[in-house]
Each structure stands twice: as structure tokens, then as C-alpha cells.
N, C-alpha and C. Protein backbone atom coordinates (compact mmCIF):
# COMPACT_ATOMS: atom_id res chain seq x y z
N UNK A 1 -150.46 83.80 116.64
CA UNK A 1 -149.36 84.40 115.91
C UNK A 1 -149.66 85.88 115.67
N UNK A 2 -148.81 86.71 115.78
CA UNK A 2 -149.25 87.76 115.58
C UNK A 2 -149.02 88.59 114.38
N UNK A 3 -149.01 88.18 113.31
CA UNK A 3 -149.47 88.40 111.79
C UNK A 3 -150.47 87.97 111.55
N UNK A 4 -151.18 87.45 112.25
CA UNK A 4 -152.59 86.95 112.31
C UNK A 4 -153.78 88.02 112.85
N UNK A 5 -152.77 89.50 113.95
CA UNK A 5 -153.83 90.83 113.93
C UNK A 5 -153.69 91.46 113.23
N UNK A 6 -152.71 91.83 112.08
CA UNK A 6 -152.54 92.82 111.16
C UNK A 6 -152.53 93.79 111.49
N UNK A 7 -151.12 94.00 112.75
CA UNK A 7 -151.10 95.60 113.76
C UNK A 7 -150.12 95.76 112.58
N UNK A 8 -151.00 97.32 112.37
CA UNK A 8 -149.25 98.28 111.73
C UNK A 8 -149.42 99.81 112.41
N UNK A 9 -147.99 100.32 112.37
CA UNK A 9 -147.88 101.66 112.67
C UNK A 9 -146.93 102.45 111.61
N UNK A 10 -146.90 103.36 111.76
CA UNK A 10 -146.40 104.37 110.69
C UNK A 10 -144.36 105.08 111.17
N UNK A 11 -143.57 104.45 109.71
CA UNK A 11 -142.30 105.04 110.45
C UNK A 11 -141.86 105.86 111.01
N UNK A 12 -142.73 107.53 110.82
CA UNK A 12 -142.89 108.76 111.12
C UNK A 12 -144.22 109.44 111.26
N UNK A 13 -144.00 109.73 112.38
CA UNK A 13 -145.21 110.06 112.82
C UNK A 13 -145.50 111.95 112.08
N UNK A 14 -146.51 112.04 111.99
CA UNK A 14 -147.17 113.86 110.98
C UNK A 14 -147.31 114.16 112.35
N UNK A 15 -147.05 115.27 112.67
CA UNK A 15 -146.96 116.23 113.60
C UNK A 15 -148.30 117.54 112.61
N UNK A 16 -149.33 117.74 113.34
CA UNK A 16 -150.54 118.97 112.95
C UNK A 16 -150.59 119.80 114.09
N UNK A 17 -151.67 120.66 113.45
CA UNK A 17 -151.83 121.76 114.58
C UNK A 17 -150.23 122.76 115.84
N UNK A 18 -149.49 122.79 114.20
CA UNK A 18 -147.99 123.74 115.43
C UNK A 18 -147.89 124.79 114.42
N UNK A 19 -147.65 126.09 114.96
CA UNK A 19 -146.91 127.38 114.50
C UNK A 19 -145.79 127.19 114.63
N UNK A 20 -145.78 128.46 113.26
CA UNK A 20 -143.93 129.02 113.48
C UNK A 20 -144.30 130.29 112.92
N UNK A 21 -143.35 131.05 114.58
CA UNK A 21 -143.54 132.31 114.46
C UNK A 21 -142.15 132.64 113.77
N UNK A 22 -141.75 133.30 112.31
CA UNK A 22 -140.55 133.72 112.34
C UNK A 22 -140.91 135.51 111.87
N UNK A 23 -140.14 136.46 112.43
CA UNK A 23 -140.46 137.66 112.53
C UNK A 23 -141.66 138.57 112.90
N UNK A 24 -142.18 137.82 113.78
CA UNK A 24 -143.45 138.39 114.27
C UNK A 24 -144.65 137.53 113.00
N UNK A 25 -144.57 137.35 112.66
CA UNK A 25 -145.53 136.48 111.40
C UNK A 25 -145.63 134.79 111.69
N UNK A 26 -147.04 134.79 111.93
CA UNK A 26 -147.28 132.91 112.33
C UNK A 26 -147.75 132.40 111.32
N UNK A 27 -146.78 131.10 111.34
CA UNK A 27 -147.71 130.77 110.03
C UNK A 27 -148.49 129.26 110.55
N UNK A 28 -149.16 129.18 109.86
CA UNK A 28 -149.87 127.86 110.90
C UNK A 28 -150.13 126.61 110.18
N UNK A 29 -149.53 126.88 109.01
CA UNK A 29 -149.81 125.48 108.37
C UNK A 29 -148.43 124.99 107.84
N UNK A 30 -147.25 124.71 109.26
CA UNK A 30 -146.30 124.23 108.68
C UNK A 30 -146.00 122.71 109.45
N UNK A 31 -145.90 122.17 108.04
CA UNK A 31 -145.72 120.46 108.26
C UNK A 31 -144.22 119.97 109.01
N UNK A 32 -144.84 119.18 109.41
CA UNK A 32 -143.66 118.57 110.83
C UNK A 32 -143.90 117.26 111.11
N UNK A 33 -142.58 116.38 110.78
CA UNK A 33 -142.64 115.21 111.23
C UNK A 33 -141.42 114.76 111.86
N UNK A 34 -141.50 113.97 112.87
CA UNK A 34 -140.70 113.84 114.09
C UNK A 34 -140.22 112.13 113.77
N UNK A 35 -139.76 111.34 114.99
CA UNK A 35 -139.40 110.49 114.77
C UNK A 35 -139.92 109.51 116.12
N UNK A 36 -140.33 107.74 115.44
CA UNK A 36 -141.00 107.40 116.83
C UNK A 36 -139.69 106.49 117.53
N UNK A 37 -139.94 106.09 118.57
CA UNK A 37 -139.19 105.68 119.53
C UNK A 37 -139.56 104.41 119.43
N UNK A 38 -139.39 103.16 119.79
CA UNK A 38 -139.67 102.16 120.26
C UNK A 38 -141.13 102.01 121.27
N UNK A 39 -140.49 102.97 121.91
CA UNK A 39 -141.33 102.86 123.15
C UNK A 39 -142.46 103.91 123.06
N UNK A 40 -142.51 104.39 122.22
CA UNK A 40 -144.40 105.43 121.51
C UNK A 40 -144.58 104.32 120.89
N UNK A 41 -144.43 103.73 119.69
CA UNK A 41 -145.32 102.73 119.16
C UNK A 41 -145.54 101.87 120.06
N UNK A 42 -145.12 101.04 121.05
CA UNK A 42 -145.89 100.42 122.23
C UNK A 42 -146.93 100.83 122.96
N UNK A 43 -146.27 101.97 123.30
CA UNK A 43 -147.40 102.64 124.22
C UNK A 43 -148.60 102.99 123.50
N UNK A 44 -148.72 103.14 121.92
CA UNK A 44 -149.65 103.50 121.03
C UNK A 44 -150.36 102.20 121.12
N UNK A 45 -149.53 100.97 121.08
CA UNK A 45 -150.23 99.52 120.72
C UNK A 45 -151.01 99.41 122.25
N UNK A 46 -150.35 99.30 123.30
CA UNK A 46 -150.58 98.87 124.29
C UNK A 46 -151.57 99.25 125.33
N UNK A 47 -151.89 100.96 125.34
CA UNK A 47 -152.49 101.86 126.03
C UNK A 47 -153.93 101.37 125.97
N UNK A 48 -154.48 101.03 127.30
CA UNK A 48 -155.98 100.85 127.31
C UNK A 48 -156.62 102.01 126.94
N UNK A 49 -156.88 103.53 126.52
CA UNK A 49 -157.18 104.39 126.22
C UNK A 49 -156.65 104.72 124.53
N UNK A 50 -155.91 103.94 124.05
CA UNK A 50 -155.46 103.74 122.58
C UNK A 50 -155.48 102.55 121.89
N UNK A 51 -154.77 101.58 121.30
CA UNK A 51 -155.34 100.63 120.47
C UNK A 51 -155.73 99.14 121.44
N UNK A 52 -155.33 99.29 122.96
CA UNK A 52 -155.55 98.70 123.86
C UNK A 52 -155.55 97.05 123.00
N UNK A 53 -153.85 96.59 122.84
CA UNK A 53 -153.94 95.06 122.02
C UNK A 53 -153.22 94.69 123.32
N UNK A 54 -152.70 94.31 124.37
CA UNK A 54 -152.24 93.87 125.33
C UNK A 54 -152.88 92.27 125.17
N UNK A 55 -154.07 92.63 125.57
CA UNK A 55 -155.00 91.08 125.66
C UNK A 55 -154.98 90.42 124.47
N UNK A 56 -155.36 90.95 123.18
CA UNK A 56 -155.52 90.32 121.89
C UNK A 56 -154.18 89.65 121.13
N UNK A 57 -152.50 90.43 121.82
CA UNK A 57 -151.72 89.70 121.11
C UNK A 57 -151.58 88.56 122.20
N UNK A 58 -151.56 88.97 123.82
CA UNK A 58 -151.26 87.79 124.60
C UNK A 58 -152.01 86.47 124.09
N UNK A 59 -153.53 86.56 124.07
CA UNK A 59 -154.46 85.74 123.23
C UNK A 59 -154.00 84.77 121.94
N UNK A 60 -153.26 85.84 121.05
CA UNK A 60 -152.70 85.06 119.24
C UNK A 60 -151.66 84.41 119.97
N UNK A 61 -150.84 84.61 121.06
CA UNK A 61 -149.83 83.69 121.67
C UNK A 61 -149.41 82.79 122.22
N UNK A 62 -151.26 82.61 122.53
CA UNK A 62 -151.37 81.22 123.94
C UNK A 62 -150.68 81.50 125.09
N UNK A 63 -151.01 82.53 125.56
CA UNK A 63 -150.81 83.28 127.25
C UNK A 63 -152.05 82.95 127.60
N UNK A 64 -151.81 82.67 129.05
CA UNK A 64 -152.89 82.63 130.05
C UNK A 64 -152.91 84.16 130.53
N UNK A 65 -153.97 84.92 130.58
CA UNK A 65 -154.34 86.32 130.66
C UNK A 65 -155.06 86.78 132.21
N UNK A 66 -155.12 85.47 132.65
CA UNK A 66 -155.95 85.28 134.12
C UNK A 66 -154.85 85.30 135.06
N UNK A 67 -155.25 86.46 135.77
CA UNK A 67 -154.27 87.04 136.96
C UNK A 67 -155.30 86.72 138.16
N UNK A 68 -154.74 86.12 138.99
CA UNK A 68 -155.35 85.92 140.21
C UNK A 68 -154.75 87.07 141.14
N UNK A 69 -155.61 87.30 142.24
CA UNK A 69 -155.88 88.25 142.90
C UNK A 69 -153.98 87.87 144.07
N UNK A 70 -153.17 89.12 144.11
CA UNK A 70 -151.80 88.71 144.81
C UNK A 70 -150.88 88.16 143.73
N UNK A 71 -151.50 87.98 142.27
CA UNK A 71 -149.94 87.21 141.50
C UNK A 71 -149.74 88.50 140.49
N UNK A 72 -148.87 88.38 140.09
CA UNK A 72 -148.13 89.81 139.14
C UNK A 72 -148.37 89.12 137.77
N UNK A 73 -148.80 90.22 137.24
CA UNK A 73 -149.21 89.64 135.68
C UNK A 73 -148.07 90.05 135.05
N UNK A 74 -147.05 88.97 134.88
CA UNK A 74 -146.30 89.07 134.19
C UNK A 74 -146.19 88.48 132.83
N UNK A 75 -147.10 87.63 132.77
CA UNK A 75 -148.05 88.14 130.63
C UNK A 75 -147.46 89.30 130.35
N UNK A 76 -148.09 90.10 130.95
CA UNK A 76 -148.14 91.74 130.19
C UNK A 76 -146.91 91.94 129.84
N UNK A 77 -145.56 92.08 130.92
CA UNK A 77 -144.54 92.07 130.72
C UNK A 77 -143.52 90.94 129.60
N UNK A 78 -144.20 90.01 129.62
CA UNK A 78 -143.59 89.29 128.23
C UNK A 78 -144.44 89.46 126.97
N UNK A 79 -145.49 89.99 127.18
CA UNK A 79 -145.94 90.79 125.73
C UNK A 79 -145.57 92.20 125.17
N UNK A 80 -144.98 93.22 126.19
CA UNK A 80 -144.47 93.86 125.96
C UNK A 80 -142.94 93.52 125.14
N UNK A 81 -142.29 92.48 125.98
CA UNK A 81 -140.92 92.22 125.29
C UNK A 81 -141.28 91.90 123.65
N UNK A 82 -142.18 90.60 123.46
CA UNK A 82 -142.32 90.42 122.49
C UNK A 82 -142.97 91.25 121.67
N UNK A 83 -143.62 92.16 121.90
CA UNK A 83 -144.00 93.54 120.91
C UNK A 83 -142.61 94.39 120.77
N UNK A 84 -141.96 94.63 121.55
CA UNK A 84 -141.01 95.59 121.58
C UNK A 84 -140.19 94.77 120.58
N UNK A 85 -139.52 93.26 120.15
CA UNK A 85 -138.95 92.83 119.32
C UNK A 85 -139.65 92.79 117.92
N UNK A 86 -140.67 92.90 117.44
CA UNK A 86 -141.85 92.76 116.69
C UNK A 86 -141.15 94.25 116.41
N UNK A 87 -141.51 95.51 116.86
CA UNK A 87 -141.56 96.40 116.63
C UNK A 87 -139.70 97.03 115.89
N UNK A 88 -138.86 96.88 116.63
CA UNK A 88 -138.35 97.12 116.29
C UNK A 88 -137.15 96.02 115.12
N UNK A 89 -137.74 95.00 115.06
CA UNK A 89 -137.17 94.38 113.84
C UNK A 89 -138.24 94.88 112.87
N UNK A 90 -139.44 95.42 112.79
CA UNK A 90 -139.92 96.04 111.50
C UNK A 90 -139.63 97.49 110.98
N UNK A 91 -138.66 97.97 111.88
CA UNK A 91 -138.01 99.21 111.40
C UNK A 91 -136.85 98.84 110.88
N UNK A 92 -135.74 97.41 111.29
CA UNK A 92 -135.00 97.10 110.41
C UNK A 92 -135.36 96.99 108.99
N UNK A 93 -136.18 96.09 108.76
CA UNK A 93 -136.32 95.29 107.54
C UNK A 93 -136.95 96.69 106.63
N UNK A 94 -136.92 96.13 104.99
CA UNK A 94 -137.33 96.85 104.24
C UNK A 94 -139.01 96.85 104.07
């Protein structure tokens, strides 16, 4: 189940390290926050070079994770769906 990894992400992401030049004058410590997409918090969850959970939610789900050599791991692709519904019904709710 996957309330059983205790993945969270943040509704708005802090934007650091940006200038704003207004009249020739930079100022460098101005706060900026943007908005995430669906598809950044996945790629945040999912990215083998970032929180790399691909395997660990397929795992809380009872997916078989064993791709034989010629078959399409299409796990991945129904863990994506089911993260992508995960994800964006927790931007509905309060």
C-alpha cells in the first residue's frame, strides 16, 4: 500500500539562487515560488538520479518487478499511472 512509504512532496515548489535586475541594480535575494505540474512531482518521485521509488512503490503493490530480457516493463508504466492518480488527488483534497 502506498501510505505504507510515507512519500510526500511540497504544493509549491521555493525557487533560490535567481536575480532581478530592475534599473541596472541586482538584487539577489528575491524569493520565488512557481507552481508544480503533475508531471515534476513524478519525475521528482520516479527519477533514478532523485528519490528513485519506481521499485519500492511497485514492491508496496505486489508487482512483479522482473523484466525478462525482450518483454517491456510495463510495471513501470502502471506505477507511473498509479502515482500520477496518488499525486494528483492529493492536490485535490485538503
Amino acid at each position: 500500500e502506498l501510505s505504507s512509504l510515507n512519500m510526500r512532496w511540497y504544493p509549491i515548489p521555493a525557487v533560490c539562487a535567481m536575480d532581478l535586475t530592475l534599473g541596472g541594480i541586482v538584487y539577489t535575494a528575491v524569493p520565488f515560488n512557481g507552481w508544480y505540474a503533475n508531471t515534476e512531482v513524478l519525475r521528482d518521485l520516479t527519477d533514478e538520479s532523485r528519490y528513485n521509488m519506481l521499485v519500492p512503490v511497485a514492491n508496496a503493490l505486489g508487482m512483479d518487478t522482473d523484466t525478462k530480457p525482450g518483454e517491456a516493463p510495463f510495471w513501470k508504466d502502471e506505477v507511473m499511472h498509479i502515482l500520477s492518480a496518488a499525486v494528483y488527488h492529493s492536490f485535490k483534497t485538503d
